[in-house]
PDB file of N, CA and C in Angstrom:
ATOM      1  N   UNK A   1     288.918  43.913 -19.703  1.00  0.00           N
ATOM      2  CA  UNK A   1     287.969  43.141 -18.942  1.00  0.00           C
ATOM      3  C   UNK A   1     287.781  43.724 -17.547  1.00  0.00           C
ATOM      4  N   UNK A   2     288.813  44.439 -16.672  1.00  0.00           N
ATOM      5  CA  UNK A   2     288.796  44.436 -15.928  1.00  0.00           C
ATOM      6  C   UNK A   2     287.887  45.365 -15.549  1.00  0.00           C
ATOM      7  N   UNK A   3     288.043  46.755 -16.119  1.00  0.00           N
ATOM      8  CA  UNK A   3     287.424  48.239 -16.687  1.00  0.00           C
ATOM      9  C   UNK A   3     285.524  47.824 -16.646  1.00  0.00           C
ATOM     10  N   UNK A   4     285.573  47.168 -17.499  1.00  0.00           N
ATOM     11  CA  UNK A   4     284.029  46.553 -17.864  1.00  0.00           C
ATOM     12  C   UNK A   4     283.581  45.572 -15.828  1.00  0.00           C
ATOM     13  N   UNK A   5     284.058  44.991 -15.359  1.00  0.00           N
ATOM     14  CA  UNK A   5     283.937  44.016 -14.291  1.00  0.00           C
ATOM     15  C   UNK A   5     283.924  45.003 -13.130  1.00  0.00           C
ATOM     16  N   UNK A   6     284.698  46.171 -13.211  1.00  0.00           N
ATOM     17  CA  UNK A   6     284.745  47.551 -11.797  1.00  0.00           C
ATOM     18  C   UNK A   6     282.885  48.208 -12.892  1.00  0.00           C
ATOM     19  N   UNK A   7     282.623  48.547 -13.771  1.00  0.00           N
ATOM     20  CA  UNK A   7     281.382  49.202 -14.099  1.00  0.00           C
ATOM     21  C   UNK A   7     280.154  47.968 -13.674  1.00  0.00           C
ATOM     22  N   UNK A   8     280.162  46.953 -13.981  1.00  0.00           N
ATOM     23  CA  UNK A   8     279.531  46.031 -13.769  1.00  0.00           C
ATOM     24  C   UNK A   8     279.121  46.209 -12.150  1.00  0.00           C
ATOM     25  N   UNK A   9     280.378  46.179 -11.524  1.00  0.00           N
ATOM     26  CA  UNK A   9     280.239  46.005  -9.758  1.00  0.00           C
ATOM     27  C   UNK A   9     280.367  47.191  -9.204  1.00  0.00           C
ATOM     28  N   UNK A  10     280.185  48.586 -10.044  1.00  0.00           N
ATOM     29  CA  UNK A  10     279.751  49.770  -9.429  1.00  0.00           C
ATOM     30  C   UNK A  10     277.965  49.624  -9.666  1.00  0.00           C
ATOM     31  N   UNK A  11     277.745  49.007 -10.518  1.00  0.00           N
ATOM     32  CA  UNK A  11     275.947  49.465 -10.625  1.00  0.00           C
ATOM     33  C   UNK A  11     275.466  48.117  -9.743  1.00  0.00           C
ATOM     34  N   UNK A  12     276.108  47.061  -9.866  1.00  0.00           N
ATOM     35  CA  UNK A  12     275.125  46.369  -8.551  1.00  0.00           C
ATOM     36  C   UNK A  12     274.825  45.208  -9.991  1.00  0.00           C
ATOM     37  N   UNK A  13     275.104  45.192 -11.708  1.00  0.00           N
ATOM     38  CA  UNK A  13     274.347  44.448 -12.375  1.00  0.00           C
ATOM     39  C   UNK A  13     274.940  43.062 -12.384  1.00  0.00           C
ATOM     40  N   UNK A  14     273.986  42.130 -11.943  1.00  0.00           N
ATOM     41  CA  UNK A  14     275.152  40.648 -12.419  1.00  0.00           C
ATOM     42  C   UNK A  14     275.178  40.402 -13.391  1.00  0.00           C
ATOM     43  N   UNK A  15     276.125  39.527 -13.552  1.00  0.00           N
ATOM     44  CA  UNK A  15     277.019  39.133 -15.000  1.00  0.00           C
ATOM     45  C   UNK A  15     277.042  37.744 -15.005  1.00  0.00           C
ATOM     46  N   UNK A  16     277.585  36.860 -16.186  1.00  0.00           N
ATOM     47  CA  UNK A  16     277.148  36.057 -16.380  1.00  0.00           C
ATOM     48  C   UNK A  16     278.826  35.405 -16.603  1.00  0.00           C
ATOM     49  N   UNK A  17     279.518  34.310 -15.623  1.00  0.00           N
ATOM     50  CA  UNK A  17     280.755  34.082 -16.144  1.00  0.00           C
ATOM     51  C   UNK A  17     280.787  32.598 -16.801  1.00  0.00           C
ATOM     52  N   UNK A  18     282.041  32.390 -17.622  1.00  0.00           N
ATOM     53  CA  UNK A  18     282.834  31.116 -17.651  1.00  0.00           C
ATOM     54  C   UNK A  18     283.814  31.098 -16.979  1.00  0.00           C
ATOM     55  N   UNK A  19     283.961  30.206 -16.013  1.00  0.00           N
ATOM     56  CA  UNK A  19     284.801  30.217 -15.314  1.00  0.00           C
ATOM     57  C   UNK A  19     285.717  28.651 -15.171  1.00  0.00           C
ATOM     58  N   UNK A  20     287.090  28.542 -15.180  1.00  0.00           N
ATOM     59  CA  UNK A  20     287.577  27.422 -15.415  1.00  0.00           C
ATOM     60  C   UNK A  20     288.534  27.229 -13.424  1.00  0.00           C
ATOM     61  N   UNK A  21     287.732  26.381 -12.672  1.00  0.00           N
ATOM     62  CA  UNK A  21     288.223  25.719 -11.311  1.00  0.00           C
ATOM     63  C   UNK A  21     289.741  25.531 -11.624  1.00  0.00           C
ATOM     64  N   UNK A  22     290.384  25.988 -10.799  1.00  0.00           N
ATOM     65  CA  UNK A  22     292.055  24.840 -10.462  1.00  0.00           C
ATOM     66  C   UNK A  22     292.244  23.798 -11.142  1.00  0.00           C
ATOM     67  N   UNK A  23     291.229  22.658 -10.935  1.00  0.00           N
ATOM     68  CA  UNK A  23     291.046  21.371 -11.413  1.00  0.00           C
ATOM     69  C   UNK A  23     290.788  21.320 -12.421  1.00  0.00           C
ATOM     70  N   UNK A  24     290.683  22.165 -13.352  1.00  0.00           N
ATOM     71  CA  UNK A  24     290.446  22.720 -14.773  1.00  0.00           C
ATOM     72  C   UNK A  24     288.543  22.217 -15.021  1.00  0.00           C
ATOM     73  N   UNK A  25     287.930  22.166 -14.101  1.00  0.00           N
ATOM     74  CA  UNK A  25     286.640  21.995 -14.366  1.00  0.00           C
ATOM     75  C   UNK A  25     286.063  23.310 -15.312  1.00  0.00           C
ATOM     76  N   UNK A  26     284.900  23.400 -16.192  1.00  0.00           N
ATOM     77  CA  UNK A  26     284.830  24.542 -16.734  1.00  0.00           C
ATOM     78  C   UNK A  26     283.231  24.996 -16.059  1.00  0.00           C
ATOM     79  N   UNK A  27     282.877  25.892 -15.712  1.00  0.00           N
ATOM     80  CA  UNK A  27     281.590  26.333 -14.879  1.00  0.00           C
ATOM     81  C   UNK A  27     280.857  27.662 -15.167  1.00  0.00           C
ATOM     82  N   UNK A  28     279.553  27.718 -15.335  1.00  0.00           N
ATOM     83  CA  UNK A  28     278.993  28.355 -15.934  1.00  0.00           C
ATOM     84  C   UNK A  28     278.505  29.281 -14.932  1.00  0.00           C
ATOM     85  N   UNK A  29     278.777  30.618 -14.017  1.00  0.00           N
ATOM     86  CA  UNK A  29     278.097  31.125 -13.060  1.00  0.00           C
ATOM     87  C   UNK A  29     277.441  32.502 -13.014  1.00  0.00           C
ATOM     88  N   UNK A  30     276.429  32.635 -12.436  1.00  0.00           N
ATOM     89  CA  UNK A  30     275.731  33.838 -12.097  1.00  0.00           C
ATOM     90  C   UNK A  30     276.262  34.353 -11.118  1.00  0.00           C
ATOM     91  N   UNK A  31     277.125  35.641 -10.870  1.00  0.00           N
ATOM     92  CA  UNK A  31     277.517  36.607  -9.876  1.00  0.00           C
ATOM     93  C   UNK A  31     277.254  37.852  -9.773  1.00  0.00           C
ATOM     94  N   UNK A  32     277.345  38.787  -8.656  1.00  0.00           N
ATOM     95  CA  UNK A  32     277.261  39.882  -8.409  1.00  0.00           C
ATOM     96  C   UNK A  32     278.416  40.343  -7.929  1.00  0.00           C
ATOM     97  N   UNK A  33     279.212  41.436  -8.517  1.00  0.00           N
ATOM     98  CA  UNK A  33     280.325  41.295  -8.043  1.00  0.00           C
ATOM     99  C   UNK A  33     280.233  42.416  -6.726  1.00  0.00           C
ATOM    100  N   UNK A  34     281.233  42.486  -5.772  1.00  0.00           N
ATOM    101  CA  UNK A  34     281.441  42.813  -4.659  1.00  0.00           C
ATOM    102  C   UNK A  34     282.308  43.852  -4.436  1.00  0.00           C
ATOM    103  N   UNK A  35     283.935  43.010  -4.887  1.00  0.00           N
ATOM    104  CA  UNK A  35     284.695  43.627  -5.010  1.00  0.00           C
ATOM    105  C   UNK A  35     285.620  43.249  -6.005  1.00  0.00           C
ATOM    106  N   UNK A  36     286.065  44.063  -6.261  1.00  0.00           N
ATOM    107  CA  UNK A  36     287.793  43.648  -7.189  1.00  0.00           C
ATOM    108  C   UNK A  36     289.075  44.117  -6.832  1.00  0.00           C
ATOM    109  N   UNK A  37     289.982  43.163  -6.619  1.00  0.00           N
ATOM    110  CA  UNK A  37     291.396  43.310  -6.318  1.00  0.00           C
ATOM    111  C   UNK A  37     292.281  43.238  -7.563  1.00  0.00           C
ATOM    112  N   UNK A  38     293.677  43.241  -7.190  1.00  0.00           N
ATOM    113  CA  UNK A  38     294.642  43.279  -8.483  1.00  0.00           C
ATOM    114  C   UNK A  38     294.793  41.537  -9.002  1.00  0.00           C
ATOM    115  N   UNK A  39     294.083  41.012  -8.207  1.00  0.00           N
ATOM    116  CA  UNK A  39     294.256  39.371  -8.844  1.00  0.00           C
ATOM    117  C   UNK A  39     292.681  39.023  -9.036  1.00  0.00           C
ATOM    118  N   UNK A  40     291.898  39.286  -8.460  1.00  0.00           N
ATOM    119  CA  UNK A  40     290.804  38.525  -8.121  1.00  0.00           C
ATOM    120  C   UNK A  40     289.244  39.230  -8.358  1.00  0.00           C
ATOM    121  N   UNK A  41     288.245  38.530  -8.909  1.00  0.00           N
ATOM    122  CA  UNK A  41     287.210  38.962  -8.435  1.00  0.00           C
ATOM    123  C   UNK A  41     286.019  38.354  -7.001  1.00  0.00           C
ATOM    124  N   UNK A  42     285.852  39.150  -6.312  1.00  0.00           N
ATOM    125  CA  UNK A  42     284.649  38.529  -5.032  1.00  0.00           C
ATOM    126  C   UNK A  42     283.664  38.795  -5.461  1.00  0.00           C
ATOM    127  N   UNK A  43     282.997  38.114  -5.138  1.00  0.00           N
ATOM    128  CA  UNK A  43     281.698  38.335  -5.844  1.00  0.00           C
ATOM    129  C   UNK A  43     280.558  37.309  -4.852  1.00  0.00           C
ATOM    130  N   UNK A  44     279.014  37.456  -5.213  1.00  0.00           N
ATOM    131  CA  UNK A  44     277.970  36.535  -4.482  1.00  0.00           C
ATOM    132  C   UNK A  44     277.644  35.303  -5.988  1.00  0.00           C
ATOM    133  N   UNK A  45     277.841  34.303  -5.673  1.00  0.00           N
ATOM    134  CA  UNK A  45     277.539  33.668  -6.580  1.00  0.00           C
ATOM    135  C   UNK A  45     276.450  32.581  -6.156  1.00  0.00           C
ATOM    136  N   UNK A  46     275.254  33.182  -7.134  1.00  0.00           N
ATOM    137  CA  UNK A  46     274.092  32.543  -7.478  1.00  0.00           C
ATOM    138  C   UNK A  46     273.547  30.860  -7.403  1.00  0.00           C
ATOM    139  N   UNK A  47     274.958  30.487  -7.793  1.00  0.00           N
ATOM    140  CA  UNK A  47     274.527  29.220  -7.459  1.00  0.00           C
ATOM    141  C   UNK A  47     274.610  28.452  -6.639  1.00  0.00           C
ATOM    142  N   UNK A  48     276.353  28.789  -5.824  1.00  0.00           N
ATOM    143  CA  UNK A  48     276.706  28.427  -4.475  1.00  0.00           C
ATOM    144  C   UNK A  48     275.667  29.011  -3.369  1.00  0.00           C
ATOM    145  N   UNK A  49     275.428  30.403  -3.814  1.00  0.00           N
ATOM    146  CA  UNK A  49     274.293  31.112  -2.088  1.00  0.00           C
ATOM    147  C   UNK A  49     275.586  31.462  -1.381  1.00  0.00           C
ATOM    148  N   UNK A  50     276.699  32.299  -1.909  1.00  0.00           N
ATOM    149  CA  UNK A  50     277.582  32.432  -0.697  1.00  0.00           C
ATOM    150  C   UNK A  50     278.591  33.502  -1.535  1.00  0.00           C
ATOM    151  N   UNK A  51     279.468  34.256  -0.798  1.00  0.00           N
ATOM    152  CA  UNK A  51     280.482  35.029  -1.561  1.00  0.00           C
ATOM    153  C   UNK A  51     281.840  34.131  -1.743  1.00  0.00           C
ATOM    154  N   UNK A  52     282.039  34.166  -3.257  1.00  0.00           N
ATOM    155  CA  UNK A  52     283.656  33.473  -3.691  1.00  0.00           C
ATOM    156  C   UNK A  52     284.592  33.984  -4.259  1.00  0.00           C
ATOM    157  N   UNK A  53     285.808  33.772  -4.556  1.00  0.00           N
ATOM    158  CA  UNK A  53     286.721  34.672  -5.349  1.00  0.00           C
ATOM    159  C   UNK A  53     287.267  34.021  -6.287  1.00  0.00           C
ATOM    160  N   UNK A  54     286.788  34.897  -7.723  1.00  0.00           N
ATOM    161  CA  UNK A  54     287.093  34.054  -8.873  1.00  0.00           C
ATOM    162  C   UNK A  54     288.468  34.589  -9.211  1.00  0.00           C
ATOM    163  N   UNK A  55     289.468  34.216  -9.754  1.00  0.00           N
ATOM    164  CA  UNK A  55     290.449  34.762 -10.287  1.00  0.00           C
ATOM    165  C   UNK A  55     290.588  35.343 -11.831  1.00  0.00           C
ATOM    166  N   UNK A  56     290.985  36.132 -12.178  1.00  0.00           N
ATOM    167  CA  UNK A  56     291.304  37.004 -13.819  1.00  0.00           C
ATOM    168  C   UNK A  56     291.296  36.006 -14.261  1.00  0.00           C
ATOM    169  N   UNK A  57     292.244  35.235 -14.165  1.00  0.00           N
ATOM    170  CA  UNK A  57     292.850  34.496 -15.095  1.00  0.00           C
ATOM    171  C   UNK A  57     292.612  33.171 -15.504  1.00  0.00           C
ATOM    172  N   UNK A  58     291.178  33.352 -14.636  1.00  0.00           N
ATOM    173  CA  UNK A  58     290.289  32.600 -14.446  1.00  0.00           C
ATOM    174  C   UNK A  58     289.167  32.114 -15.420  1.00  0.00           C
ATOM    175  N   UNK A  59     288.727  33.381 -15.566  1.00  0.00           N
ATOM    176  CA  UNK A  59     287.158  33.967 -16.058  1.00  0.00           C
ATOM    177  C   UNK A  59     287.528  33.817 -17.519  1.00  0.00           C
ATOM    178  N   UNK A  60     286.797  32.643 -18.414  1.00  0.00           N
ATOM    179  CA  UNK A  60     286.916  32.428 -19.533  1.00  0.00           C
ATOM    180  C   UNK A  60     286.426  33.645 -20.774  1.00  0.00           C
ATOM    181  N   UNK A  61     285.030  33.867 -19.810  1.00  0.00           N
ATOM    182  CA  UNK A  61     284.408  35.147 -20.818  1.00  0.00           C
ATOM    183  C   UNK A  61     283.395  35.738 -19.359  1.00  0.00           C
ATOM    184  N   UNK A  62     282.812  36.696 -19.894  1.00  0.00           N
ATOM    185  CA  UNK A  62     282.073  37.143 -19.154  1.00  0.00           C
ATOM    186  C   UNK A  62     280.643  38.264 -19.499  1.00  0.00           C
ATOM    187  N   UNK A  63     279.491  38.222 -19.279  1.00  0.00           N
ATOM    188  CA  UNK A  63     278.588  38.802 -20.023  1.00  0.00           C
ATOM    189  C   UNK A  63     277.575  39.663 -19.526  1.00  0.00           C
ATOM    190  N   UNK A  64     276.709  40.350 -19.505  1.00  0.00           N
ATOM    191  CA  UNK A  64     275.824  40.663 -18.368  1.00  0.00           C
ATOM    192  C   UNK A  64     274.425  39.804 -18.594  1.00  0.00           C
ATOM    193  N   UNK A  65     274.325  39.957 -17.393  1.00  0.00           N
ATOM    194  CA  UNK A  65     272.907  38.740 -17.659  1.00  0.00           C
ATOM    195  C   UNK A  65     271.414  39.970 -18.012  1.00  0.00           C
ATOM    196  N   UNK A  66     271.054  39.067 -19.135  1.00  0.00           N
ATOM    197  CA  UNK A  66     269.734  40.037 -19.429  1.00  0.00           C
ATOM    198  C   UNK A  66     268.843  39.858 -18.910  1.00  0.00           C
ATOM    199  N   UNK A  67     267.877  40.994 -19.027  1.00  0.00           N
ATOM    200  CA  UNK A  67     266.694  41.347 -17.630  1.00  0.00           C
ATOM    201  C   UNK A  67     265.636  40.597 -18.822  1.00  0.00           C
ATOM    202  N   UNK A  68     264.343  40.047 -18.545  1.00  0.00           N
ATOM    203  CA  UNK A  68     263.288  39.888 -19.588  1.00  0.00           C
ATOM    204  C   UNK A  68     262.731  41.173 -19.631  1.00  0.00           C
ATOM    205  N   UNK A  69     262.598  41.339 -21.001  1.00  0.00           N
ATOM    206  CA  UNK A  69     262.151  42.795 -21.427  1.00  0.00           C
ATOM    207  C   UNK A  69     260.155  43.120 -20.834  1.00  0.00           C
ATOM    208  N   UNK A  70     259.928  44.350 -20.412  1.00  0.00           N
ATOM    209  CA  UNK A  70     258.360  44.429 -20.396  1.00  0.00           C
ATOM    210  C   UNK A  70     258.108  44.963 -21.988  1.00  0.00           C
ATOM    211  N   UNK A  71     256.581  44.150 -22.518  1.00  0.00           N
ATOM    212  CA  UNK A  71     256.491  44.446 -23.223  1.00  0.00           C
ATOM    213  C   UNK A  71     254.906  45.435 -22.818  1.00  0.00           C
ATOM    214  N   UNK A  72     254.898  46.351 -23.845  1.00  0.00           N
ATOM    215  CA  UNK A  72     253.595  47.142 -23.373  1.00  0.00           C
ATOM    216  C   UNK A  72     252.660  46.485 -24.317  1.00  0.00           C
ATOM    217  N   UNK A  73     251.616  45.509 -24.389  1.00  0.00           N
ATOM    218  CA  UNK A  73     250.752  45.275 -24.625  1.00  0.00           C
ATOM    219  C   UNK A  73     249.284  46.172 -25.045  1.00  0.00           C
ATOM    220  N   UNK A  74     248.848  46.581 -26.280  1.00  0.00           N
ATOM    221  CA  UNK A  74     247.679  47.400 -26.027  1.00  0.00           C
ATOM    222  C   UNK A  74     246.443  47.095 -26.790  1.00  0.00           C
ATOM    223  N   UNK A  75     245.856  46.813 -25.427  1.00  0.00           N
ATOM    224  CA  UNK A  75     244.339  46.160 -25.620  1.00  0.00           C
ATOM    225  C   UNK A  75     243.286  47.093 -26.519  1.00  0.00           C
TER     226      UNK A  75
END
């Protein structure tokens, strides 16, 4: 996971997490990641508007978020 989350946050692409709070809340978020440490990911998250740090052991799954495709249309 981790391997995949450093390629993710070398190209700049956001990803799409599950993420489970302290409080065991379970949360669905859009991030960009920032940086990665040996515990943690930082990242800008989409829904807050602010940079947070999710933890490994945290992140239920994780996905990249898809772009809507152009389609070429021909008239």
């Amino acid at each position: 996971m981790e391997r995949l989350l450093k390629w993710y946050g070398g190209n700049k692409e956001p990803v799409q997490i599950i993420y489970m709070a302290k409080n065991g809340t379970i949360t669905q978020r859009n991030i960009t990641i920032l940086k990665l440490t040996n515990l943690s990911v930082i990242a800008y998250c989409h829904l807050r508007k602010t940079n947070r740090t999710f933890l490994y052991e945290n992140i239920l799954s994780f996905a990249p978020i898809k772009k809507p495709r152009k389609e070429n249309i021909a008239i």
